[in-house]
Protein backbone atom coordinates (compact mmCIF):
# COMPACT_ATOMS: atom_id res chain seq x y z
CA UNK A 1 81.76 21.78 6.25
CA UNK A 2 81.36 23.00 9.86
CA UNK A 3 81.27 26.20 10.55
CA UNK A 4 84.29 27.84 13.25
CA UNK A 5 82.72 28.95 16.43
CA UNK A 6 84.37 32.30 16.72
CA UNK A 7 82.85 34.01 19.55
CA UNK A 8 80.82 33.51 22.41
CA UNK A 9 79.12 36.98 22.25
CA UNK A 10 77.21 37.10 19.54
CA UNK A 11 74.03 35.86 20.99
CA UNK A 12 73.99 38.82 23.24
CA UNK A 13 75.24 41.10 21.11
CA UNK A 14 71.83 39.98 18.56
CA UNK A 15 69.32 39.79 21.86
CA UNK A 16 70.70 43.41 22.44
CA UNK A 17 69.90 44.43 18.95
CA UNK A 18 66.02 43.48 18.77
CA UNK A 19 65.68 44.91 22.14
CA UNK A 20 66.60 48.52 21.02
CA UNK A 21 64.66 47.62 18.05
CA UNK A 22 67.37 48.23 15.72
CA UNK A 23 67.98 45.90 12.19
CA UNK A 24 71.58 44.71 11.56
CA UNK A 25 71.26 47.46 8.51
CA UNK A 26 70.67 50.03 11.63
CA UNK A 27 73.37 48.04 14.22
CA UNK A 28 75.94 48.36 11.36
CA UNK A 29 75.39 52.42 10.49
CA UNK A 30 75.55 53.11 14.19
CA UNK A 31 79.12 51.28 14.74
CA UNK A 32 80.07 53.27 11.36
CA UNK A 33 79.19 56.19 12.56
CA UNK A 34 80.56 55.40 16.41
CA UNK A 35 84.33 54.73 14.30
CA UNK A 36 84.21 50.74 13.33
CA UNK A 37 84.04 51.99 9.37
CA UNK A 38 84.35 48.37 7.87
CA UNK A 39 81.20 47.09 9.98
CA UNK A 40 78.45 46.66 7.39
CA UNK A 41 75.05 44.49 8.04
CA UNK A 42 77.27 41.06 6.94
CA UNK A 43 79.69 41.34 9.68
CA UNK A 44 76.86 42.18 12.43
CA UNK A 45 75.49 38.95 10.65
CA UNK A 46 78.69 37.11 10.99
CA UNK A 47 79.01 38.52 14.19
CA UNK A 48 75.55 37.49 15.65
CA UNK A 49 76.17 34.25 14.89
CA UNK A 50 79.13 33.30 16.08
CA UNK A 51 81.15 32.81 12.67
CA UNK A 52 83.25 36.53 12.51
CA UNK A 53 85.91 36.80 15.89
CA UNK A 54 85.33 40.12 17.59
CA UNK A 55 88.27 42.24 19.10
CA UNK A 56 88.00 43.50 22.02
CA UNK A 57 87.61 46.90 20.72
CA UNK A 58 84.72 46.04 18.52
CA UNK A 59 82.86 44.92 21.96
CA UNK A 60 83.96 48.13 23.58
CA UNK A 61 82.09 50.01 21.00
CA UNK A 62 79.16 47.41 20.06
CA UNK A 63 78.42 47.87 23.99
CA UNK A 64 78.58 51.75 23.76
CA UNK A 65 76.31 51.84 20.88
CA UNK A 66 73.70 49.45 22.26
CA UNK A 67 73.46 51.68 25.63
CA UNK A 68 75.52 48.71 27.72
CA UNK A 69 78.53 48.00 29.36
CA UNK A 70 80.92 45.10 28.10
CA UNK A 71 79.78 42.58 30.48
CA UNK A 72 76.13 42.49 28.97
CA UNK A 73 77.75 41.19 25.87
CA UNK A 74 79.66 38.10 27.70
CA UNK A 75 77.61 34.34 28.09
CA UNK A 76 76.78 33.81 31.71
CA UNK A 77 79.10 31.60 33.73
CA UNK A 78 76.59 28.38 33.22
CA UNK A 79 76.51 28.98 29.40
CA UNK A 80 80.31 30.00 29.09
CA UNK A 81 80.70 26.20 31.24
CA UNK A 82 78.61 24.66 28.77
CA UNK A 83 80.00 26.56 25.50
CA UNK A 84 83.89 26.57 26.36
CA UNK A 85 84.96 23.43 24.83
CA UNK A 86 83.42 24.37 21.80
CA UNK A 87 84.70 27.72 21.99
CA UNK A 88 88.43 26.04 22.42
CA UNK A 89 87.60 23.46 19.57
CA UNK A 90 86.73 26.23 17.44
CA UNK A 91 83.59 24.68 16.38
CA UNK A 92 79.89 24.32 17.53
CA UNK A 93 78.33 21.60 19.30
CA UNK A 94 74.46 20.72 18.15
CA UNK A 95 72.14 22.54 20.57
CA UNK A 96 74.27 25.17 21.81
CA UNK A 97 73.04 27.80 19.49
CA UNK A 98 70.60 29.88 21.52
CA UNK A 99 67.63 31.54 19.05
């Protein structure tokens, strides 16, 4: 079985992550501790790739606890073009993964 293609920012949101040298253990206590209470490592996990939807509060405060604003966490326009039909299918396509 497939799995759903749920976001398109979880890439980002996992490049962010290793660049402030943080594990998703670390990622997850920060949110906790920033007010997203439920957010353990499995949903940064989920959330990294691509199989947990985040609401648009979540980004508010994933992008306030990794030091950025909201638009760092969004594909660029050329991977967005290349991603949306996947994105509106709900499922991935081979090779779009980034790693």
């Amino acid at each position: 079985m497939e799995k759903r293609f749920r976001n398109c920012s979880g890439p980002q949101v996992r490049d962010l992550r290793i660049a402030a040298s943080l594990t998703q253990e670390e990622l997850a206590a920060k949110l906790q501790l920033a007010g997203l209470h439920s957010v353990d490592r499995v949903t940064v996990a989920k959330i990294e790739s691509r199989i947990r939807s985040v609401f648009d509060y979540e980004l508010a405060v994933i992008a306030k606890v990794l030091g950025t604003d909201q638009a760092s966490l969004m594909p660029t326009p050329e991977q967005l073009k290349s991603e949306l039909d996947s994105l509106i299918e709900g499922q991935r396509r081979v090779g779009t993964e980034s790693t």
